[in-house]
Protein backbone atom coordinates (compact mmCIF):
# COMPACT_ATOMS: atom_id res chain seq x y z
CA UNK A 1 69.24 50.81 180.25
CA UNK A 2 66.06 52.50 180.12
CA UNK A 3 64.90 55.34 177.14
CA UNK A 4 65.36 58.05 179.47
CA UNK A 5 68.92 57.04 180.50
CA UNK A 6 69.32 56.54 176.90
CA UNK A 7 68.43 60.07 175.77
CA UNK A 8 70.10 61.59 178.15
CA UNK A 9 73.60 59.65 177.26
CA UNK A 10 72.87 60.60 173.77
CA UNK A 11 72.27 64.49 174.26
CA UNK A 12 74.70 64.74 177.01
CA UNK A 13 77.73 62.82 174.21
CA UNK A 14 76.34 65.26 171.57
CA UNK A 15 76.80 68.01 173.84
CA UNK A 16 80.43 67.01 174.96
CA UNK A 17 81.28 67.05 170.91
CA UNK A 18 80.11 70.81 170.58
CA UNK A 19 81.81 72.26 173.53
CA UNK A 20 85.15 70.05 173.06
CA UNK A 21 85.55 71.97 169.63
CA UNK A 22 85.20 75.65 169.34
CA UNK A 23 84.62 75.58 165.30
CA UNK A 24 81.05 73.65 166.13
CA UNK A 25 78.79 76.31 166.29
CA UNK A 26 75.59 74.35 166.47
CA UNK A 27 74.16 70.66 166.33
CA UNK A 28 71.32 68.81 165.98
CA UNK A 29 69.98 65.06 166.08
CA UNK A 30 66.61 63.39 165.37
CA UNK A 31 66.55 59.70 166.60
CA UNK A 32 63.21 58.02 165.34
CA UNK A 33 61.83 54.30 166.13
CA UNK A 34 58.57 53.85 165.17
CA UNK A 35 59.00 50.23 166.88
CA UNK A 36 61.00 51.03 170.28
CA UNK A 37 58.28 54.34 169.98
CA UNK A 38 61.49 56.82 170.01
CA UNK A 39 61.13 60.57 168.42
CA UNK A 40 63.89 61.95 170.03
CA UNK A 41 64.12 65.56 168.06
CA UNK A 42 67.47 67.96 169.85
CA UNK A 43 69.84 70.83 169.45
CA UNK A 44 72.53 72.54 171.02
CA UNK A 45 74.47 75.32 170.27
CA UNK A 46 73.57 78.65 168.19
CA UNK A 47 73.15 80.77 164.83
CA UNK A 48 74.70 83.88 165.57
CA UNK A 49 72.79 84.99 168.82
CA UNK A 50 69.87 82.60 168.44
CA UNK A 51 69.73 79.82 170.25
CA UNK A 52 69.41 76.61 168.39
CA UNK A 53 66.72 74.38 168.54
CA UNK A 54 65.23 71.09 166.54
CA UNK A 55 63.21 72.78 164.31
CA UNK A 56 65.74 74.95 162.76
CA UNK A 57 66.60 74.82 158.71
CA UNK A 58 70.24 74.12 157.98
CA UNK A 59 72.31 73.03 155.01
CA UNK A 60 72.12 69.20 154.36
CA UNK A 61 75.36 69.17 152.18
CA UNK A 62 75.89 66.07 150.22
CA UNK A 63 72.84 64.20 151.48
CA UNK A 64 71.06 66.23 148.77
CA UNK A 65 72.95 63.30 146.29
CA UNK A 66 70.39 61.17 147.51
CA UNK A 67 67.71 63.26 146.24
CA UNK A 68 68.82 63.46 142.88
CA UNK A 69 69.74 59.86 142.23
CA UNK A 70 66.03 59.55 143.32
CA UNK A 71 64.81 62.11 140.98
CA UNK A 72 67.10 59.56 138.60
CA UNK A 73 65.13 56.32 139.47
CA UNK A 74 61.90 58.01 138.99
CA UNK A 75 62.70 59.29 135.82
CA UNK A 76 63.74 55.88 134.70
CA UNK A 77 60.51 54.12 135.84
CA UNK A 78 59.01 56.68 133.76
CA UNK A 79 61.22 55.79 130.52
CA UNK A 80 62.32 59.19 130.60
CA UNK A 81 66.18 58.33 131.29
CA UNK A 82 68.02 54.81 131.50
CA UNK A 83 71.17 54.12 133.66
CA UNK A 84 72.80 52.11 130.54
CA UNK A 85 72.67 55.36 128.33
CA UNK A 86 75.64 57.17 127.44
CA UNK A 87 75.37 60.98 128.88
CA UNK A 88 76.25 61.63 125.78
CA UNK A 89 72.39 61.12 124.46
CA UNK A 90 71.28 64.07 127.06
CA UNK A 91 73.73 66.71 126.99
CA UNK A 92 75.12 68.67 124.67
CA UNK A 93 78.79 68.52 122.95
CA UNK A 94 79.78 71.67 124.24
CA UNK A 95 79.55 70.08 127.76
CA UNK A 96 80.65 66.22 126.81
CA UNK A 97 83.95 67.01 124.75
CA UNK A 98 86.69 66.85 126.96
CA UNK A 99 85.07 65.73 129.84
CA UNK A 100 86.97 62.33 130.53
CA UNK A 101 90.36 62.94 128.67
CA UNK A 102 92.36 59.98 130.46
CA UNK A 103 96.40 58.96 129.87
CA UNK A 104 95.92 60.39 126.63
CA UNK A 105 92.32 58.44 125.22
CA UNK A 106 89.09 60.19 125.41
CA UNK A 107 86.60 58.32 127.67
CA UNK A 108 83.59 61.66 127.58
CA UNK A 109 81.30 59.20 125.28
CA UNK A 110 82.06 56.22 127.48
CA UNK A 111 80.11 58.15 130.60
CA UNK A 112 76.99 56.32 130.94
CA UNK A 113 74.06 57.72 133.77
CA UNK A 114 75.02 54.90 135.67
CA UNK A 115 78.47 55.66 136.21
CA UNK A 116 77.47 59.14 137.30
CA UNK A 117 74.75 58.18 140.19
CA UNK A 118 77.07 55.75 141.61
CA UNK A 119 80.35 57.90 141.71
CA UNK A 120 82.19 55.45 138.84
CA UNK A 121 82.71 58.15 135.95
CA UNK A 122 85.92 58.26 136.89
CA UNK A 123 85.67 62.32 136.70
CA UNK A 124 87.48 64.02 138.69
CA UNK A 125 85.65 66.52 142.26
CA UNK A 126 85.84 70.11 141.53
CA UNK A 127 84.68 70.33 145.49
CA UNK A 128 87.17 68.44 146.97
CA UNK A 129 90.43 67.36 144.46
CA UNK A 130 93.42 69.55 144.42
CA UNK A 131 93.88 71.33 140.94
CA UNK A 132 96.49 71.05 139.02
CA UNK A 133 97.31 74.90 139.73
CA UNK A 134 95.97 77.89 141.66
CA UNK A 135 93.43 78.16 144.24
CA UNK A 136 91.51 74.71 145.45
CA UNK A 137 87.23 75.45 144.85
CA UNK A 138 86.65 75.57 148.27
CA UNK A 139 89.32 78.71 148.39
CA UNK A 140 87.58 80.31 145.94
CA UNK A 141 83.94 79.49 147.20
CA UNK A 142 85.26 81.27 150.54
CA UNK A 143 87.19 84.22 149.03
CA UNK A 144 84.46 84.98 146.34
CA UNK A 145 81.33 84.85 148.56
CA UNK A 146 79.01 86.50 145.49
CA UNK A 147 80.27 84.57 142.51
CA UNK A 148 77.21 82.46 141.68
CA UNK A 149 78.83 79.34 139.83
CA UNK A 150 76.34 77.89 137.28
CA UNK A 151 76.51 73.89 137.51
CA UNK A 152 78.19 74.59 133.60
CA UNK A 153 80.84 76.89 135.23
CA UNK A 154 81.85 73.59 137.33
CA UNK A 155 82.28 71.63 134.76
CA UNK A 156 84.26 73.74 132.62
CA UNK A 157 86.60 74.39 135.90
CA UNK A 158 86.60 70.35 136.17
CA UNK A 159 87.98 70.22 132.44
CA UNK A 160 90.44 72.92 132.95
CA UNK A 161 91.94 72.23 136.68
CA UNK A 162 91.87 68.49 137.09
CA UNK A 163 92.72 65.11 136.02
CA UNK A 164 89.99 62.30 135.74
CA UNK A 165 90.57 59.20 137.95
CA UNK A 166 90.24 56.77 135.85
CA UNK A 167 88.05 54.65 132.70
CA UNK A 168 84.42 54.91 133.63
CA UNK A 169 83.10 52.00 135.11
CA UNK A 170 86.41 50.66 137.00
CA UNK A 171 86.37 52.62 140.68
CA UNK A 172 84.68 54.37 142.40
CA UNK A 173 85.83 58.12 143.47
CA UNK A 174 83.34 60.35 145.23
CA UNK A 175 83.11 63.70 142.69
CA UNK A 176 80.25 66.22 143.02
CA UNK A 177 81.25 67.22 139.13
CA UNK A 178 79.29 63.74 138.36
CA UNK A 179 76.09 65.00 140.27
CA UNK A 180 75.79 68.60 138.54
CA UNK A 181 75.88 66.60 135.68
CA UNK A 182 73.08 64.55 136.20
CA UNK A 183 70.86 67.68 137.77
CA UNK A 184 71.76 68.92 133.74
CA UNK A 185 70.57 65.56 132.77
CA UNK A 186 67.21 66.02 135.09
CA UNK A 187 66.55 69.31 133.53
CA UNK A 188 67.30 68.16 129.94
CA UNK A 189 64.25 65.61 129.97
CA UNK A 190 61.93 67.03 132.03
CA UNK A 191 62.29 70.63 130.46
CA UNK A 192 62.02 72.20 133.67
CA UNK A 193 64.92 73.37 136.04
CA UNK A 194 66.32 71.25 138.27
CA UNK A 195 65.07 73.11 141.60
CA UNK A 196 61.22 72.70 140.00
CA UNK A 197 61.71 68.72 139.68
CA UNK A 198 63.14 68.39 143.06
CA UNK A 199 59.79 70.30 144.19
CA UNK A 200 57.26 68.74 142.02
CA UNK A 201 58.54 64.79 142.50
CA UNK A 202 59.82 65.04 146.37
CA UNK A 203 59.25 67.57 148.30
CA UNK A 204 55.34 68.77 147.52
CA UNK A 205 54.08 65.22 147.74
CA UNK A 206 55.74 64.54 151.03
CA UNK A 207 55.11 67.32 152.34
CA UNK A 208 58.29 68.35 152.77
CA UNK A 209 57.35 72.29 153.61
CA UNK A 210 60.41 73.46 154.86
CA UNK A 211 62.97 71.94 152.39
CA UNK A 212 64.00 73.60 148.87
CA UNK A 213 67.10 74.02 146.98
CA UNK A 214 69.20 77.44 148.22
CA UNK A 215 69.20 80.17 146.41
CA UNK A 216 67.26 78.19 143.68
CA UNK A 217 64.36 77.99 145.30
CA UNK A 218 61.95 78.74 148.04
CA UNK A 219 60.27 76.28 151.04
CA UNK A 220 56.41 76.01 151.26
CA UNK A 221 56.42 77.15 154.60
CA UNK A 222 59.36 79.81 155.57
CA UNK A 223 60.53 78.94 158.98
CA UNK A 224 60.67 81.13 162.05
CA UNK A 225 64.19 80.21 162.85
CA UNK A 226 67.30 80.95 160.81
CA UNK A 227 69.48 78.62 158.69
CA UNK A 228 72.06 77.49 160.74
CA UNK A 229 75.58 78.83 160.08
CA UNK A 230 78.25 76.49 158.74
CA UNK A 231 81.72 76.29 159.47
CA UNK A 232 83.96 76.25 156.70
CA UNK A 233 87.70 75.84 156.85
CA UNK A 234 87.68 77.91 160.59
CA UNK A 235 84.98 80.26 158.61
CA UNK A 236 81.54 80.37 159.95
CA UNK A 237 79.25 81.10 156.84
CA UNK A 238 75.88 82.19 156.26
CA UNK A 239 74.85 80.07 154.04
CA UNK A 240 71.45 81.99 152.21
CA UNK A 241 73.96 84.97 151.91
CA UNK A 242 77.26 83.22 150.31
CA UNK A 243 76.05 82.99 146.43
CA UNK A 244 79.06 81.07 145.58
CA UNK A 245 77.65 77.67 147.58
CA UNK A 246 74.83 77.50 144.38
CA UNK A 247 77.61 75.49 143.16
CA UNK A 248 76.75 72.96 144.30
CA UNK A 249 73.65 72.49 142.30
CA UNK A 250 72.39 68.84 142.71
CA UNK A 251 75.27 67.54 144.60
CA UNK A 252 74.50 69.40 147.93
CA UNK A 253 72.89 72.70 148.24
CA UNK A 254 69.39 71.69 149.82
CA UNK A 255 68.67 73.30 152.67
CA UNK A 256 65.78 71.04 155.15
CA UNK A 257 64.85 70.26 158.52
CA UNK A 258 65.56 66.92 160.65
CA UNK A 259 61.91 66.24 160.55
CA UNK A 260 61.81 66.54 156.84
CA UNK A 261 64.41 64.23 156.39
CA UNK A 262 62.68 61.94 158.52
CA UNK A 263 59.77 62.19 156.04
CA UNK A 264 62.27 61.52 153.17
CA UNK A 265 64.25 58.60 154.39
CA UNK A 266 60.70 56.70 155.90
CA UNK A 267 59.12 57.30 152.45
CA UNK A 268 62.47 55.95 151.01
CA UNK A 269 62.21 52.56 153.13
CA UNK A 270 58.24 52.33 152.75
CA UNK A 271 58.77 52.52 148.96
CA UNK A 272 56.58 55.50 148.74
CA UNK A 273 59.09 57.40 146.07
CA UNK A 274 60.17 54.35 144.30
CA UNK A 275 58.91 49.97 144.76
CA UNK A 276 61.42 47.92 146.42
CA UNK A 277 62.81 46.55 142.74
CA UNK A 278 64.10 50.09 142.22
CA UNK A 279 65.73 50.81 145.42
CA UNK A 280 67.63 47.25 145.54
CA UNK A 281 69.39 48.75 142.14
CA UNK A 282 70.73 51.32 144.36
CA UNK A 283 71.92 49.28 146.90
CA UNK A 284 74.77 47.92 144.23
CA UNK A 285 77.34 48.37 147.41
CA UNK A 286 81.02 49.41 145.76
CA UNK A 287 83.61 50.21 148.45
CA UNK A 288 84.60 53.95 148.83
CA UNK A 289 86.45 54.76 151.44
CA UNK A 290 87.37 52.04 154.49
CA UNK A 291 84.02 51.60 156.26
CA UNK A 292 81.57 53.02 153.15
CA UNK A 293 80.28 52.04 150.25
CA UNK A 294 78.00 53.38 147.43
CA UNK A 295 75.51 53.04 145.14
CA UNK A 296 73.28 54.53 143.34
CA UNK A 297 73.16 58.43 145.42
CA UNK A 298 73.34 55.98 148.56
CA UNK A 299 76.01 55.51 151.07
CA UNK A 300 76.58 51.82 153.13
CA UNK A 301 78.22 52.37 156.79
CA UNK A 302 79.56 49.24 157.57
CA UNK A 303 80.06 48.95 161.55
CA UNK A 304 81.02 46.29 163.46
CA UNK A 305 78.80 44.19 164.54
CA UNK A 306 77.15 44.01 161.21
CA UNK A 307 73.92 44.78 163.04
CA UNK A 308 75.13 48.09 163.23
CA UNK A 309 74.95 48.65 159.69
CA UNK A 310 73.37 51.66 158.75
CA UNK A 311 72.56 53.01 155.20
CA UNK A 312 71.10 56.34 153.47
CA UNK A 313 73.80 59.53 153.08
CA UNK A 314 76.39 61.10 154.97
CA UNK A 315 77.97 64.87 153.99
CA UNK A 316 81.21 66.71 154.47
CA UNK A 317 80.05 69.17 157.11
CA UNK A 318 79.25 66.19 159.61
CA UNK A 319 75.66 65.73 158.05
CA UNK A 320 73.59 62.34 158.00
CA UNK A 321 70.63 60.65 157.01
CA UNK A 322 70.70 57.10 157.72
CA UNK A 323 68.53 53.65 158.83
CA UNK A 324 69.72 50.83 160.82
CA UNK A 325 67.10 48.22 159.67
CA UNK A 326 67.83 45.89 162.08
CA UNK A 327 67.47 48.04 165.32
CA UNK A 328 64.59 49.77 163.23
CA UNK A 329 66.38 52.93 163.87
CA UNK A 330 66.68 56.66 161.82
CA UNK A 331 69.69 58.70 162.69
CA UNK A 332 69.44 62.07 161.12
CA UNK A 333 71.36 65.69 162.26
CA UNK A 334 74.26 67.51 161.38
CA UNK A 335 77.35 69.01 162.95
CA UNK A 336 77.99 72.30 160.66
CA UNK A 337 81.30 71.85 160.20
CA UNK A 338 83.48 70.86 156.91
CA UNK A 339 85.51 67.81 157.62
CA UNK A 340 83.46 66.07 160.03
CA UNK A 341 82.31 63.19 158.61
CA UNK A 342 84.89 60.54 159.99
CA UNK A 343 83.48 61.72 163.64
CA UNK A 344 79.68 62.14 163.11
CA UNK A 345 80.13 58.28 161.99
CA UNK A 346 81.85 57.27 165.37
CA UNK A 347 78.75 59.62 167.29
CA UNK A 348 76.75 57.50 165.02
CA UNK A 349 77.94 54.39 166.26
CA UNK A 350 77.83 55.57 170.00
CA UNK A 351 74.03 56.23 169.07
CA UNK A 352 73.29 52.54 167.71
CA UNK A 353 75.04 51.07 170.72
CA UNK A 354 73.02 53.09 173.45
CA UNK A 355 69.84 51.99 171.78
CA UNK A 356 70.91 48.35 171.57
CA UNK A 357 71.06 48.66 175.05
CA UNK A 358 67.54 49.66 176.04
CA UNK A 359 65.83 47.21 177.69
CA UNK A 360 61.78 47.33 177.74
């Protein structure tokens, strides 16, 4: 197969996926191979009446965890923070009592930073889990548009609506309650807000310009297009406008480009944010659902063949950020709509197999 055929397979699949489901609004896919000298940058769909192209902003979701378990490893190369440390020693009581109250022993001083950047707390997912009564979060996100949750507010709901998993240490379950922790944990010993770290430590010295943490922050360089709309639960939202997504703090309310995400994941595998000692220690694969497994902020896709193996950060809303290492391959885009992560991994695959297939 030659690149052209290739592209065109690939745009003309992603395409199909839009059109095939009417809650897809818009789409949009950056293949990059610095060796096979692919840049493939494309969109389809729209915002509203705007047509949607590859430069456009939208919101990366959980991919953002990967950022913050970054922000983590820097800090600990600094000595600011250590993954062995009980949360305990960075946050206050008011936050730590009652955290991890499990079959009737409290676990809340048991919580070490490691267990939180690799999803083993055992805390329960104000995001995703069903509480005990009432409305689920996402209900609420949707029905309260302007309630700006502070990442303390999700906690507190955590303590009072659901059940932690299990002792800290022993699974894995996926809970964005874990990550607004550690964004606390961030601000704690740096002494500066969370949305200022993510700035100063990732996104300024890559040059990120068009990346920054919604309605927390602002981009260096304000794009001409507008955010893309996501589509929750049949909803579309706009995303700068619904208050109640801030949230999701440091477990997935950045808002970036494709190319900027190219930046991030190149300087991630170049070992421009952190050496290759550091990065290894968050490759400590633990399975978390069939097909992916985690470790520190990072997500494993394990295909078949194993060649196909690609590794970085998938989200909810159909958003990922990954590398194939042994096709030399990033993979980056998003589908904009909650609950499609099991099918952005099988377009994903499609992708990886119409590459193997170019011939030079």
């Amino acid at each position: 197969m030659k690149i052209e055929e290739a592209k065109l397979k690939i745009e003309t699949k992603m395409k199909g996926l839009v059109e095939a489901d009417p809650h897809i609004k818009n789409a949009y896919l950056l293949v990059h191979s610095d060796n096979r000298k692919i840049h493939w940058n494309m969109a389809y769909g729209q915002t509203g009446n705007f047509k949607s192209t590859p430069e456009q902003p939208y919101h990366t979701a959980s991919i953002a965890k990967s950022f913050t378990s970054i922000l983590i490893a820097i800090l600990e190369r600094e000595g600011k923070v250590r993954y062995d440390d009980p949360i305990s020693k960075y946050l206050p009581e008011s936050i730590v009592k009652d955290l991890h109250l499990f079959k009737g022993t409290d676990y809340s001083n048991e919580i070490r930073v490691e267990h939180l950047v690799s999803n083993r707390s055992g805390l329960p997912d104000f995001y995703e889990d069903k509480p005990k009564e009432g409305p689920t979060f996402q209900d609420m996100l949707l029905n309260e548009p302007d309630k700006a949750w502070t990442p303390h507010e999700t906690i507190q709901w955590s303590k009072e609506k659901l059940t932690p998993k299990f002792v800290p240490g022993k699974k894995v379950h996926y809970t964005n309650t874990g990550f607004n922790l550690l964004g606390l944990i961030i601000e704690k010993v740096t002494t500066k807000a969370y949305h200022e770290v993510l700035h100063e430590y990732i996104f300024n010295p890559l040059k990120m310009k068009e990346s920054y943490l919604l309605s927390y922050s602002k981009p260096a360089y304000r794009s001409d297009h507008p955010i893309a709309t996501v589509n929750l639960k049949s909803q579309d939202i706009l995303v700068e406008e619904h208050r109640s997504l801030m949230s999701n703090f440091a477990g997935g309310q950045t808002a970036s480009t494709s190319e900027d995400l190219l930046i991030f994941m190149k300087a991630l595998v170049n070992n421009q944010l952190i050496p290759q000692n550091s990065l290894d220690k968050m490759m400590d694969w633990k399975k978390l659902w069939v097909g992916v497994d985690y470790g520190y902020g990072l997500m494993r896709v394990r295909m078949f063949p194993k060649k196909y193996n690609v590794w970085g950060h998938l989200g909810s809303i159909g958003s990922f950020m990954l590398y194939n290492p042994t096709l030399d391959v990033y993979i980056i885009g998003n589908f904009n709509k909650s609950g499609y992560l099991t099918k952005s991994m099988r377009f994903i695959y499609n992708i990886l197999q119409t590459i193997d297939k170019i011939k030079e």
